[in-house]
N, C-alpha and C. Protein backbone atom coordinates (compact mmCIF):
# COMPACT_ATOMS: atom_id res chain seq x y z
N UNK A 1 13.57 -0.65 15.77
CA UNK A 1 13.27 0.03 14.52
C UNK A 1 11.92 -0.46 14.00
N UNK A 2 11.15 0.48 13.46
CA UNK A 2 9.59 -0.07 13.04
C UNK A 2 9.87 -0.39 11.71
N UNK A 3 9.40 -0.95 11.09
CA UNK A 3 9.29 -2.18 9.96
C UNK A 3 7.79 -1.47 9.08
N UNK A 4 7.70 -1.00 7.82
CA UNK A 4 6.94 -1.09 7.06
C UNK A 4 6.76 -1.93 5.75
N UNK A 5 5.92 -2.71 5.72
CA UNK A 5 5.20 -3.52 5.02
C UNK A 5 4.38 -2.68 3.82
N UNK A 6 5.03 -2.76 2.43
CA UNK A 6 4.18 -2.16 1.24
C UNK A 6 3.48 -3.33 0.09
N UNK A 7 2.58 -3.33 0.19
CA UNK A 7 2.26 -4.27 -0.99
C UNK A 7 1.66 -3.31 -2.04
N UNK A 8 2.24 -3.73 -3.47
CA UNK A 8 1.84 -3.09 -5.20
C UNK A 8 0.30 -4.32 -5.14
N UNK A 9 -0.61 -3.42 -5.26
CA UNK A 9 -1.56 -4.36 -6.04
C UNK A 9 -1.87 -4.28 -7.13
N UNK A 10 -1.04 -3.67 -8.17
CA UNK A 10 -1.29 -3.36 -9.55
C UNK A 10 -0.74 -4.66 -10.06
N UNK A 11 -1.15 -5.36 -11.58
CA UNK A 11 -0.44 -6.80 -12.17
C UNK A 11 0.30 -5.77 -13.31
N UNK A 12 0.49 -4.57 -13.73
CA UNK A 12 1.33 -3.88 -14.40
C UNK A 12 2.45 -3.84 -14.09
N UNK A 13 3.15 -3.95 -14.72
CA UNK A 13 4.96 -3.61 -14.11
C UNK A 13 5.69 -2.07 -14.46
N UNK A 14 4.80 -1.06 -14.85
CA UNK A 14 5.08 0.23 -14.71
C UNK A 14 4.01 0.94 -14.45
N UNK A 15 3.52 0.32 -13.08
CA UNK A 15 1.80 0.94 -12.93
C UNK A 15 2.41 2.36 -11.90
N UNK A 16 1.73 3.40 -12.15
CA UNK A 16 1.97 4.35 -11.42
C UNK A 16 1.38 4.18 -9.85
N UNK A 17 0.42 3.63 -9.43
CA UNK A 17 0.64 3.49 -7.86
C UNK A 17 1.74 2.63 -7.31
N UNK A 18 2.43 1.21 -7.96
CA UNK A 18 3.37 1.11 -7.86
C UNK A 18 4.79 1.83 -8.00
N UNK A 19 4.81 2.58 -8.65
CA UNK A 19 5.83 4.02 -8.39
C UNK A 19 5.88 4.64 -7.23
N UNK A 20 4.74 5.20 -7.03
CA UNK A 20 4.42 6.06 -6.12
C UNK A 20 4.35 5.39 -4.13
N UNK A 21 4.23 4.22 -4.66
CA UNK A 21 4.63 3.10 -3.44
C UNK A 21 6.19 3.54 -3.44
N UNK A 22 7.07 3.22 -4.31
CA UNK A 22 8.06 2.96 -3.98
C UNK A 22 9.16 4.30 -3.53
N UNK A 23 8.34 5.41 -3.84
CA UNK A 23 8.74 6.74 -3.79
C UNK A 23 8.18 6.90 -2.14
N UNK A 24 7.36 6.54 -1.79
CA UNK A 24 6.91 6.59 -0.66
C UNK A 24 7.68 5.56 0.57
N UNK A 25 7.91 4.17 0.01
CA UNK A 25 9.10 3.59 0.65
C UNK A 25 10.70 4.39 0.95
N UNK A 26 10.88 4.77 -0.50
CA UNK A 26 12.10 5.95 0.09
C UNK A 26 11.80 7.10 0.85
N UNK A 27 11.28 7.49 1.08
CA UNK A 27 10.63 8.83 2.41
C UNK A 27 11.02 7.96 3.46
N UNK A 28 10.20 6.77 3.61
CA UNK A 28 9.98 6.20 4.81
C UNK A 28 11.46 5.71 5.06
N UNK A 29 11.96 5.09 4.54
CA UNK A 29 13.74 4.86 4.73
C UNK A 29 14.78 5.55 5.15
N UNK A 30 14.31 6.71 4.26
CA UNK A 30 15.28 7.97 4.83
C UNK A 30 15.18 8.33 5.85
N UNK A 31 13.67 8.40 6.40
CA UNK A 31 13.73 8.23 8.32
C UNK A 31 14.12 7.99 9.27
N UNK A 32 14.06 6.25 8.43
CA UNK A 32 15.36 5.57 9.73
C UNK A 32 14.14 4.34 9.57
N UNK A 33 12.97 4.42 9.15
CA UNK A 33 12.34 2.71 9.34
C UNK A 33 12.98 1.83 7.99
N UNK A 34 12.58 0.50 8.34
CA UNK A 34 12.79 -0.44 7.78
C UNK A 34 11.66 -0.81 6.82
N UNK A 35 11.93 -0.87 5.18
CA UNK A 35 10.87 -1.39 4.54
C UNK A 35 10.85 -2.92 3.89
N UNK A 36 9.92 -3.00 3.16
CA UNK A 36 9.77 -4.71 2.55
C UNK A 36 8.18 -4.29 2.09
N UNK A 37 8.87 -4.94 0.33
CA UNK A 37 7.49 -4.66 -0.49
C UNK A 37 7.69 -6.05 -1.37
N UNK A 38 6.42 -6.22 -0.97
CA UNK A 38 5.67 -7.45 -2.19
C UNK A 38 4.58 -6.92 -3.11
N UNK A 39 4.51 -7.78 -4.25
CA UNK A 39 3.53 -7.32 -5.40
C UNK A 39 2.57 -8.51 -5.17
N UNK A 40 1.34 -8.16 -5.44
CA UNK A 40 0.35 -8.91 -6.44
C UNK A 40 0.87 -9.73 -7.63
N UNK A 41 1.73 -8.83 -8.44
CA UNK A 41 2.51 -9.27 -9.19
C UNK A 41 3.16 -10.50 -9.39
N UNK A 42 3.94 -10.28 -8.92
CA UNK A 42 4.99 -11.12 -7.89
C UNK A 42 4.21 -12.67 -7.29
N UNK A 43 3.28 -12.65 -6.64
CA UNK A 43 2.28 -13.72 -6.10
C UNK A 43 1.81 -14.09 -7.00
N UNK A 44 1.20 -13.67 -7.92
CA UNK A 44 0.65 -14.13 -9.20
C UNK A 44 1.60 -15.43 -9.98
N UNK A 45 3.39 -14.97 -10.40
CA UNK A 45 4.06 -15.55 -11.00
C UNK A 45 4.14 -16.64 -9.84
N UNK A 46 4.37 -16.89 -8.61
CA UNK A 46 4.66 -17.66 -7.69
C UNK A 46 3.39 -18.73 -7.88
N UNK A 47 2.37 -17.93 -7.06
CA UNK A 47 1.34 -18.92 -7.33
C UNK A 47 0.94 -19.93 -8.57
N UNK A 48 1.48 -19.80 -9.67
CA UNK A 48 1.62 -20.44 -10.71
C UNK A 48 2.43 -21.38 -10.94
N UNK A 49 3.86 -21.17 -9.94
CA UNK A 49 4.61 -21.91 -9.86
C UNK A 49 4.68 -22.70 -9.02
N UNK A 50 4.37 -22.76 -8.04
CA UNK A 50 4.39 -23.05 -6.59
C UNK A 50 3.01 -23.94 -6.08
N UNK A 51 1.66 -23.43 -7.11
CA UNK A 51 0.63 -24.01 -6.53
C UNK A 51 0.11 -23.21 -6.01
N UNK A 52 -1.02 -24.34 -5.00
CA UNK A 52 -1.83 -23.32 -3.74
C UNK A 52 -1.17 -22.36 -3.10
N UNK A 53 -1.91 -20.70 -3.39
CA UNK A 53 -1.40 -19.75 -3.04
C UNK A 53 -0.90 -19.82 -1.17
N UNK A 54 -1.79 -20.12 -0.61
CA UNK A 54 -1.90 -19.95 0.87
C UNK A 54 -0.88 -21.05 1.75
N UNK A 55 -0.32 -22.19 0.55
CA UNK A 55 0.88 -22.96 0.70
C UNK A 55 1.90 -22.50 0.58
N UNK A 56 2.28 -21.54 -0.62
CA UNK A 56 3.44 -20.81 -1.29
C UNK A 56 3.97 -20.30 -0.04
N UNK A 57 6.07 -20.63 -0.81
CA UNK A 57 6.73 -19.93 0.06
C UNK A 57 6.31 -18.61 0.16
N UNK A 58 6.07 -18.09 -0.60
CA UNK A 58 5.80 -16.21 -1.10
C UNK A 58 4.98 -15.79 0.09
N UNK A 59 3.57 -16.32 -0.25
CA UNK A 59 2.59 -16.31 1.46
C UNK A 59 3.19 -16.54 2.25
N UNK A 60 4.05 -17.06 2.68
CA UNK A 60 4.62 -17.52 3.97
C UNK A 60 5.32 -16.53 4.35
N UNK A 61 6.44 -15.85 3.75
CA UNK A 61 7.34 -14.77 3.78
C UNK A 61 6.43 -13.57 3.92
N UNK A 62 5.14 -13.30 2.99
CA UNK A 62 4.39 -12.03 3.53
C UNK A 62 4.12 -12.07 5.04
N UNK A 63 3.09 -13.36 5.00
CA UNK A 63 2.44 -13.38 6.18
C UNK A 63 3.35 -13.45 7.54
N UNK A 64 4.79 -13.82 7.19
CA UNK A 64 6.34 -13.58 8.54
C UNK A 64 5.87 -12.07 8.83
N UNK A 65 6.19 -11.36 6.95
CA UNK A 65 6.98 -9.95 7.45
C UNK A 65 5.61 -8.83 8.24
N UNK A 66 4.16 -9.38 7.42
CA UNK A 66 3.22 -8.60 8.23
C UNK A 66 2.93 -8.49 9.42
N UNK A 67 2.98 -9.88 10.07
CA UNK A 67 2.95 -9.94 11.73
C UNK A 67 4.10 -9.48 12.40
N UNK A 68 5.28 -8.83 11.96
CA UNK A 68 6.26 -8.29 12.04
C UNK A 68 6.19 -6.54 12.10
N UNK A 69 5.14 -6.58 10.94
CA UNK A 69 5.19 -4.69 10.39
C UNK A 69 4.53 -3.88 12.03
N UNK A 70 4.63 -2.66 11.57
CA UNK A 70 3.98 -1.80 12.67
C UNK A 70 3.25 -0.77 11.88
N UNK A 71 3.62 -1.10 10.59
CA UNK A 71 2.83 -0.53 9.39
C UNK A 71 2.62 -1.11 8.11
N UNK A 72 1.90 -0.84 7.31
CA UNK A 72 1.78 -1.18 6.14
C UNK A 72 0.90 0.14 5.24
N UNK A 73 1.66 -0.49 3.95
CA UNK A 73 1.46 0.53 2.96
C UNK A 73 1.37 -0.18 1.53
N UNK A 74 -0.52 0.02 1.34
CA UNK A 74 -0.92 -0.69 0.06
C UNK A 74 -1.32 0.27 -0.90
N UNK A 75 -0.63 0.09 -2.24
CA UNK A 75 -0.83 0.91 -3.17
C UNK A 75 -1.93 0.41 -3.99
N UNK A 76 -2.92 0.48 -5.15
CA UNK A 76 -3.32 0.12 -5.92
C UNK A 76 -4.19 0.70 -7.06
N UNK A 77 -4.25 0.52 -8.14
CA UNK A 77 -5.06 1.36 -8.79
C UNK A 77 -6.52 1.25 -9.01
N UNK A 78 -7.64 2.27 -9.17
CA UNK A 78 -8.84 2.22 -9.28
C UNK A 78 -9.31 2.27 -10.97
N UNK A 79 -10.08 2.29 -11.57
CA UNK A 79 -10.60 2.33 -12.75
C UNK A 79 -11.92 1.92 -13.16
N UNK A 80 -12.23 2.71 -13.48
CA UNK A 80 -14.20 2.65 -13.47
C UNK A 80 -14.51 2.18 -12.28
N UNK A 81 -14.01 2.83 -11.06
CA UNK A 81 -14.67 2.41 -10.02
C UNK A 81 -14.45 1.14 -9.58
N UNK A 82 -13.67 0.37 -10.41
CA UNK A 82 -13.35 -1.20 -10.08
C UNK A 82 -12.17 -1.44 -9.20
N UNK A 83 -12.25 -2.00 -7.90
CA UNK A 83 -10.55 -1.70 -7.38
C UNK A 83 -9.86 -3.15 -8.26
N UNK A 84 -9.16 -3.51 -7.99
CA UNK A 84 -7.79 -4.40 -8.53
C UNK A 84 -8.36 -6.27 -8.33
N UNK A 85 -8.89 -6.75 -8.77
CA UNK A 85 -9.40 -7.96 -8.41
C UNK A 85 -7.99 -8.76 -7.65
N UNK A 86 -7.26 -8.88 -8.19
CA UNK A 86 -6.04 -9.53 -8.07
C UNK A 86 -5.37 -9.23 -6.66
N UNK A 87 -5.86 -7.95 -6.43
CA UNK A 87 -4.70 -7.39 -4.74
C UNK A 87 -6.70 -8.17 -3.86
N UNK A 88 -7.55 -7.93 -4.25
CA UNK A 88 -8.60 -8.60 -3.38
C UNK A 88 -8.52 -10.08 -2.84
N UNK A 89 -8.11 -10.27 -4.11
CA UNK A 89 -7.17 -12.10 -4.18
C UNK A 89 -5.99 -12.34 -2.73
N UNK A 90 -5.46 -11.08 -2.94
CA UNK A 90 -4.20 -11.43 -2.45
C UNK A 90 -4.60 -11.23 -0.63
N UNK A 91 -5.51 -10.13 -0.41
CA UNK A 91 -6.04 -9.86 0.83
C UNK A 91 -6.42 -11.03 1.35
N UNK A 92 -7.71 -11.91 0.11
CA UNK A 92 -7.90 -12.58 1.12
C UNK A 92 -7.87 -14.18 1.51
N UNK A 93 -6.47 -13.95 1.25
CA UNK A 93 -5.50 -15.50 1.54
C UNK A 93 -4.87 -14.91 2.87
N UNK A 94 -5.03 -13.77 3.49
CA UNK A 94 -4.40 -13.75 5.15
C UNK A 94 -5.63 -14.18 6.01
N UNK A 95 -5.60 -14.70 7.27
CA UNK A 95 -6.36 -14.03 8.53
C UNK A 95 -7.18 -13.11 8.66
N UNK A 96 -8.47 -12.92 9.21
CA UNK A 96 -9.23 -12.20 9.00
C UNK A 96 -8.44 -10.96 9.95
N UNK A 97 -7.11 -10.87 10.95
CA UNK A 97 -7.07 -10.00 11.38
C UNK A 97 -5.67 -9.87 11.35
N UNK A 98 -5.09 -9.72 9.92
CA UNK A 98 -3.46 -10.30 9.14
C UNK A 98 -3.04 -8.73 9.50
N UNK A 99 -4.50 -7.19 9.60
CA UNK A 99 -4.02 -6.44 10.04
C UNK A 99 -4.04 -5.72 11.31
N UNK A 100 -3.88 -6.75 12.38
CA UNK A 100 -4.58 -6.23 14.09
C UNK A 100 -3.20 -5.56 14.22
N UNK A 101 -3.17 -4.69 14.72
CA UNK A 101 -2.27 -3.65 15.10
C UNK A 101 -1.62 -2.75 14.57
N UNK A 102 -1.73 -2.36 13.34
CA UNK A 102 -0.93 -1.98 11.99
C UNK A 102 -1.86 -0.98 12.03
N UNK A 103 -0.64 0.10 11.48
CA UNK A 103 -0.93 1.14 10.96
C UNK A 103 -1.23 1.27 9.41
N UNK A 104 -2.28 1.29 8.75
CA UNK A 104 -2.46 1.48 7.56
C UNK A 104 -2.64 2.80 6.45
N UNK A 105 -1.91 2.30 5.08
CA UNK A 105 -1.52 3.58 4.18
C UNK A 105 -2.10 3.53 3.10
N UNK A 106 -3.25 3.36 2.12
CA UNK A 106 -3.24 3.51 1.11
C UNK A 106 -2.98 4.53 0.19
N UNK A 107 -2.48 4.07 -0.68
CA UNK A 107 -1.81 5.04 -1.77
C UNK A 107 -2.75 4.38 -3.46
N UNK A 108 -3.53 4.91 -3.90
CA UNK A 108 -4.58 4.66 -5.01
C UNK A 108 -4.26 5.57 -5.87
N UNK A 109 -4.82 4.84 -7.30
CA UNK A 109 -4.35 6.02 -8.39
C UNK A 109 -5.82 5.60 -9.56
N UNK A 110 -5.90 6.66 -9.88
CA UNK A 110 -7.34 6.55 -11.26
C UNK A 110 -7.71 7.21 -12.03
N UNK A 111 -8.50 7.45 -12.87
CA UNK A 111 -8.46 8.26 -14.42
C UNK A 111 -8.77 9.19 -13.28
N UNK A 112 -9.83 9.82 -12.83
CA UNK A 112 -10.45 11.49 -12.48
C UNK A 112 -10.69 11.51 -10.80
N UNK A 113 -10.58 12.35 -10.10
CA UNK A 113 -11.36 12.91 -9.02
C UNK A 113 -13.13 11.91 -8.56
N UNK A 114 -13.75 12.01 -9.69
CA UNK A 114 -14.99 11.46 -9.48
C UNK A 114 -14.90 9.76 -8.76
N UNK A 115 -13.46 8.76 -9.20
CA UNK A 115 -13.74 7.81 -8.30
C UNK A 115 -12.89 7.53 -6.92
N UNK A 116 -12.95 9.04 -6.33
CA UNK A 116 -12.52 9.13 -5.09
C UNK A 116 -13.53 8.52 -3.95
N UNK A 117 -14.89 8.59 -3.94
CA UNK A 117 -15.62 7.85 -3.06
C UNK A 117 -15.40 6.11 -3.25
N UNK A 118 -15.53 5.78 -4.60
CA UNK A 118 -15.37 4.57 -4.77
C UNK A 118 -14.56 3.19 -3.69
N UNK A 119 -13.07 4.31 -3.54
CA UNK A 119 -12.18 3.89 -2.46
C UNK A 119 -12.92 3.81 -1.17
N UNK A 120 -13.24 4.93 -0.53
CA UNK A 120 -13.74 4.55 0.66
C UNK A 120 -14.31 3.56 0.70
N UNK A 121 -15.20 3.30 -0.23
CA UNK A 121 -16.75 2.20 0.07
C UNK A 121 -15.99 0.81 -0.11
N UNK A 122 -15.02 0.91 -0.98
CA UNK A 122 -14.44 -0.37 -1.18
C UNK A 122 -13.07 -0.92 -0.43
N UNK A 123 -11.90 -0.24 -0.48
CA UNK A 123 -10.68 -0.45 0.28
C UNK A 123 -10.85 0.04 1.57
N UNK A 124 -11.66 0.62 2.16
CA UNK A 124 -11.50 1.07 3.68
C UNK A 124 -11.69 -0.16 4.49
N UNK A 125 -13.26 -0.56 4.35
CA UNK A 125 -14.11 -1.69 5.01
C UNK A 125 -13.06 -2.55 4.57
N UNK A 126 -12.42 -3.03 3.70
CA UNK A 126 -11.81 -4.74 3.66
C UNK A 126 -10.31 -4.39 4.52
N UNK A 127 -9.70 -3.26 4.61
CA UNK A 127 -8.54 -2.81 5.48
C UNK A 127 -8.93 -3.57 7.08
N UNK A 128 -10.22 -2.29 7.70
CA UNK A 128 -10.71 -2.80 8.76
C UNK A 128 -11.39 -4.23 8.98
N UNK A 129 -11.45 -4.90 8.39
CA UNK A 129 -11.89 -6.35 8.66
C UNK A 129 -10.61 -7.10 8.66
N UNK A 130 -9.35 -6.75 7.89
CA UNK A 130 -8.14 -7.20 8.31
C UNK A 130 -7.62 -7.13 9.79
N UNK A 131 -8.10 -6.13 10.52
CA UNK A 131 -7.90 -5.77 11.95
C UNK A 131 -7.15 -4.61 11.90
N UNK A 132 -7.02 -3.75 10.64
CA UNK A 132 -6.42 -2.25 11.25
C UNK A 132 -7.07 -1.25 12.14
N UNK A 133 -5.91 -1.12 13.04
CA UNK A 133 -5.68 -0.43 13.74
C UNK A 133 -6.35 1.06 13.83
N UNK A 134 -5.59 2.02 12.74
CA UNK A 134 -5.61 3.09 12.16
C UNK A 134 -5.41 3.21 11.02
N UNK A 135 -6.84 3.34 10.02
CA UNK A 135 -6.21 3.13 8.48
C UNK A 135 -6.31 5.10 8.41
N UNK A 136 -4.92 5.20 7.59
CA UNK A 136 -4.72 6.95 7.26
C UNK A 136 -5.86 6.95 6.62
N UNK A 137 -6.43 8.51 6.20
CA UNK A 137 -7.13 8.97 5.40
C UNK A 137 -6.04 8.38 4.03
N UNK A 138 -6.34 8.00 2.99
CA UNK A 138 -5.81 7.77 2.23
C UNK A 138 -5.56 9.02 1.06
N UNK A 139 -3.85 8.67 0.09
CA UNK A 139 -4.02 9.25 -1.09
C UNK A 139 -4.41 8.86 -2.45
N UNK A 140 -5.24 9.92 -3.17
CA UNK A 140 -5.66 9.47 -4.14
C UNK A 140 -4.95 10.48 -5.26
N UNK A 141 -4.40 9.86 -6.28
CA UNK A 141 -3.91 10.57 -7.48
C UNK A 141 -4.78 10.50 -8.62
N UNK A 142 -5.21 11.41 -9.34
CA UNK A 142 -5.88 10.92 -10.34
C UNK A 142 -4.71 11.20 -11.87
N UNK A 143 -5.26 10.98 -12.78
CA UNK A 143 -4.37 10.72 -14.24
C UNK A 143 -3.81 12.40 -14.53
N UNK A 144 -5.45 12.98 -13.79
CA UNK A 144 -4.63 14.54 -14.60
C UNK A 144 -3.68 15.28 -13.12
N UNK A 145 -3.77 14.38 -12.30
CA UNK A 145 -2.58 14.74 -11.57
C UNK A 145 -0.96 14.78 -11.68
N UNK A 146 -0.77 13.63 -12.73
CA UNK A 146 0.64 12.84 -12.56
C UNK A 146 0.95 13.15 -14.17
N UNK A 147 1.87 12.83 -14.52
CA UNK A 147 2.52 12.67 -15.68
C UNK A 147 3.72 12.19 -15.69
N UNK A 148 4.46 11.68 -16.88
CA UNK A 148 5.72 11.05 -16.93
C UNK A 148 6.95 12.02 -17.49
N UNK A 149 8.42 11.85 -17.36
CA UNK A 149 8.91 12.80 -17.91
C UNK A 149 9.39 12.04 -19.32
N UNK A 150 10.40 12.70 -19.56
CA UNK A 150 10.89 12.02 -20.79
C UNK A 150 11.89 10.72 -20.23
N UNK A 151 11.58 10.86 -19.20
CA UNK A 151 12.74 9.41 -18.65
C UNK A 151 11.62 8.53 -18.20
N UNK A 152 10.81 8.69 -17.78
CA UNK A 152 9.76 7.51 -17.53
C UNK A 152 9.35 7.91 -15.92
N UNK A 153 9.77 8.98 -15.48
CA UNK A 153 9.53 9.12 -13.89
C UNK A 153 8.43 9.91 -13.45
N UNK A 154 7.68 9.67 -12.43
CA UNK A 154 6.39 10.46 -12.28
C UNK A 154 6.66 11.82 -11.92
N UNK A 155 5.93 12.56 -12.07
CA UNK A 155 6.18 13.90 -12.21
C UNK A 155 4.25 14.21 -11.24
N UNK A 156 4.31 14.50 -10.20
CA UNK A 156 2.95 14.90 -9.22
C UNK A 156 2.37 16.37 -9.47
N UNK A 157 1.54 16.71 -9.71
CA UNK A 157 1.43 18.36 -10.33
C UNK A 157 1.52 19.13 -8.24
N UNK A 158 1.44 19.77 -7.85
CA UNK A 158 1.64 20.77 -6.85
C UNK A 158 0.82 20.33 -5.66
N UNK A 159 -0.73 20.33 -6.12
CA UNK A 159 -1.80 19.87 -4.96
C UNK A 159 -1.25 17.95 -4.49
N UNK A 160 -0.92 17.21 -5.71
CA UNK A 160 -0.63 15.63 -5.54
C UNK A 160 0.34 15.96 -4.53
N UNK A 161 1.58 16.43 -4.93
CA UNK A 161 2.99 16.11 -4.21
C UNK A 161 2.62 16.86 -2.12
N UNK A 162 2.09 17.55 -2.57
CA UNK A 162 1.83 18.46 -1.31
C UNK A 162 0.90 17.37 -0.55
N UNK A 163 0.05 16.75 -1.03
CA UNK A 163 -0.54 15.38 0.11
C UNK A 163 0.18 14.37 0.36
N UNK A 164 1.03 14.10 -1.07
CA UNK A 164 1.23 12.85 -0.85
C UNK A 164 2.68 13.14 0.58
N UNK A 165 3.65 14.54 0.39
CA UNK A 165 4.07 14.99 1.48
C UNK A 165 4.07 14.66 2.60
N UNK A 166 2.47 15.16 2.75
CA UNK A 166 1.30 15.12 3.93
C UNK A 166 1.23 13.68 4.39
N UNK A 167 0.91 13.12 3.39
CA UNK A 167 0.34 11.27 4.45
C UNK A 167 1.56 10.86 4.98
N UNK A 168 2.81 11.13 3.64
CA UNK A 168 3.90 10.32 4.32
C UNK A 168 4.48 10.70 5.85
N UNK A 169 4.28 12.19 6.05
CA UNK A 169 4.42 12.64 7.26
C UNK A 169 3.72 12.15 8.38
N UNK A 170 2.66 12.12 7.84
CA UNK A 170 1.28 11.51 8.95
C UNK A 170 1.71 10.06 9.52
N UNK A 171 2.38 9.41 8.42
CA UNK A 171 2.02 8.33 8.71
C UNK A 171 3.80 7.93 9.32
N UNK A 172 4.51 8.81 8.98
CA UNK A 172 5.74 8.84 9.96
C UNK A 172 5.59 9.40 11.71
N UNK A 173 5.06 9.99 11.75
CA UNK A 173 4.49 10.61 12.82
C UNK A 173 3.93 9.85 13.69
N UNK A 174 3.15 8.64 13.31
CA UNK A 174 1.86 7.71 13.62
C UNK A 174 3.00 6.58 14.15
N UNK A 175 3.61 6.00 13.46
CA UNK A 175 4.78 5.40 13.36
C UNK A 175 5.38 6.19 15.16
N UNK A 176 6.20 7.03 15.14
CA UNK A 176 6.38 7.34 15.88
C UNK A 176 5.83 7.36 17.38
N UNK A 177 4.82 7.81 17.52
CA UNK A 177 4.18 8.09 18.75
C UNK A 177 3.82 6.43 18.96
N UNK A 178 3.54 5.03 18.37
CA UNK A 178 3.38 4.12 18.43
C UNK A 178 4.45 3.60 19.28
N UNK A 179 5.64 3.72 18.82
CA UNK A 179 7.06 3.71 19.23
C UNK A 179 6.96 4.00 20.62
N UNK A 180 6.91 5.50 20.74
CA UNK A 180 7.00 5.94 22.01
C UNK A 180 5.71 5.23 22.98
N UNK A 181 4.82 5.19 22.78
CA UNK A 181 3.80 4.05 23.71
C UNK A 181 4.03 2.69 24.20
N UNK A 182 5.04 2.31 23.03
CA UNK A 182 5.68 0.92 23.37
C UNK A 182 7.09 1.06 24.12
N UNK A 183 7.83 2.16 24.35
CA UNK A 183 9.20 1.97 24.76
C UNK A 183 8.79 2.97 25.69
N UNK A 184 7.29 3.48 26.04
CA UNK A 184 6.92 4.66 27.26
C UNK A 184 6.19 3.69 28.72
């Protein structure tokens, strides 16, 4: 069974790319793979407790389940063009190649359309210096994409849900044929 690896790099605890991670973990489940998600979050409270990050049990348990994954799937949010200092933090306490063989997913979220290049220039290059494999074209949501309902749940307007669809397929698919190369 293939194993996906999601990390939240948002330090919010109702950040919408963290949602949208976890909505994307259930796709991937219902498949038949296996998931496991850590936060930024999460490392943050540890590392505080625990000390040197790159000592912490927490690191230790990522860095098990990543050399384990056959994928991974990092969410995080953009804003003025700034990606997430904190998930940059968290990148780079692995191995310069924590992602050699992995299939990679980003899932990004930000006020408008306009800081869609931003991502490339910034989360692509630090993916591939991890050692991915295949990073997906990534999804990007922007603010006037999404909305909340009256219960607190994201709500994707037509064009969002229809990609985000799309990657998860892609990247089930990718998943797959990986599979079959290894058991072919």
């Amino acid at each position: 069974m293939s194993q996906v690896v999601a990390i939240a790099g948002s330090i919010a605890t109702n950040s919408k790319s963290t949602e949208l991670l976890k909505l994307a973990l259930w796709h991937v489940e219902a498949s038949g793979f296996s998931t496991k998600i850590f936060s930024v979050r999460e490392m943050l409270s540890n590392n505080l407790v625990e000390g040197a990050a790159k000592d912490s049990l927490y690191f230790k348990q990522v860095a098990e389940q990543l050399s384990c994954a056959d994928a991974v799937i990092i969410a995080i949010p953009f804003y003025k063009a700034v990606n997430s200092q904190a998930l940059k933090a968290f990148l780079e306490f692995f191995p310069q190649k924590a992602l050699a063989g992995k299939i990679v997913l980003a899932i990004t979220t930000g006020e408008s359309q306009s800081q869609l290049l931003a991502i490339d220039k910034v989360l692509q290059p630090a993916l591939l210096a991890l050692g991915a494999i295949h990073v997906l074209a990534g999804l990007y949501v922007s603010d006037e994409q999404v909305e909340r309902d009256r219960y607190g749940q994201l709500l994707l307007d037509k064009n969002a849900q229809l990609k985000f669809e799309e990657k998860i397929a892609e990247l089930e698919g990718k998943l797959v044929l990986q599979l079959d190369r290894i058991a072919g």
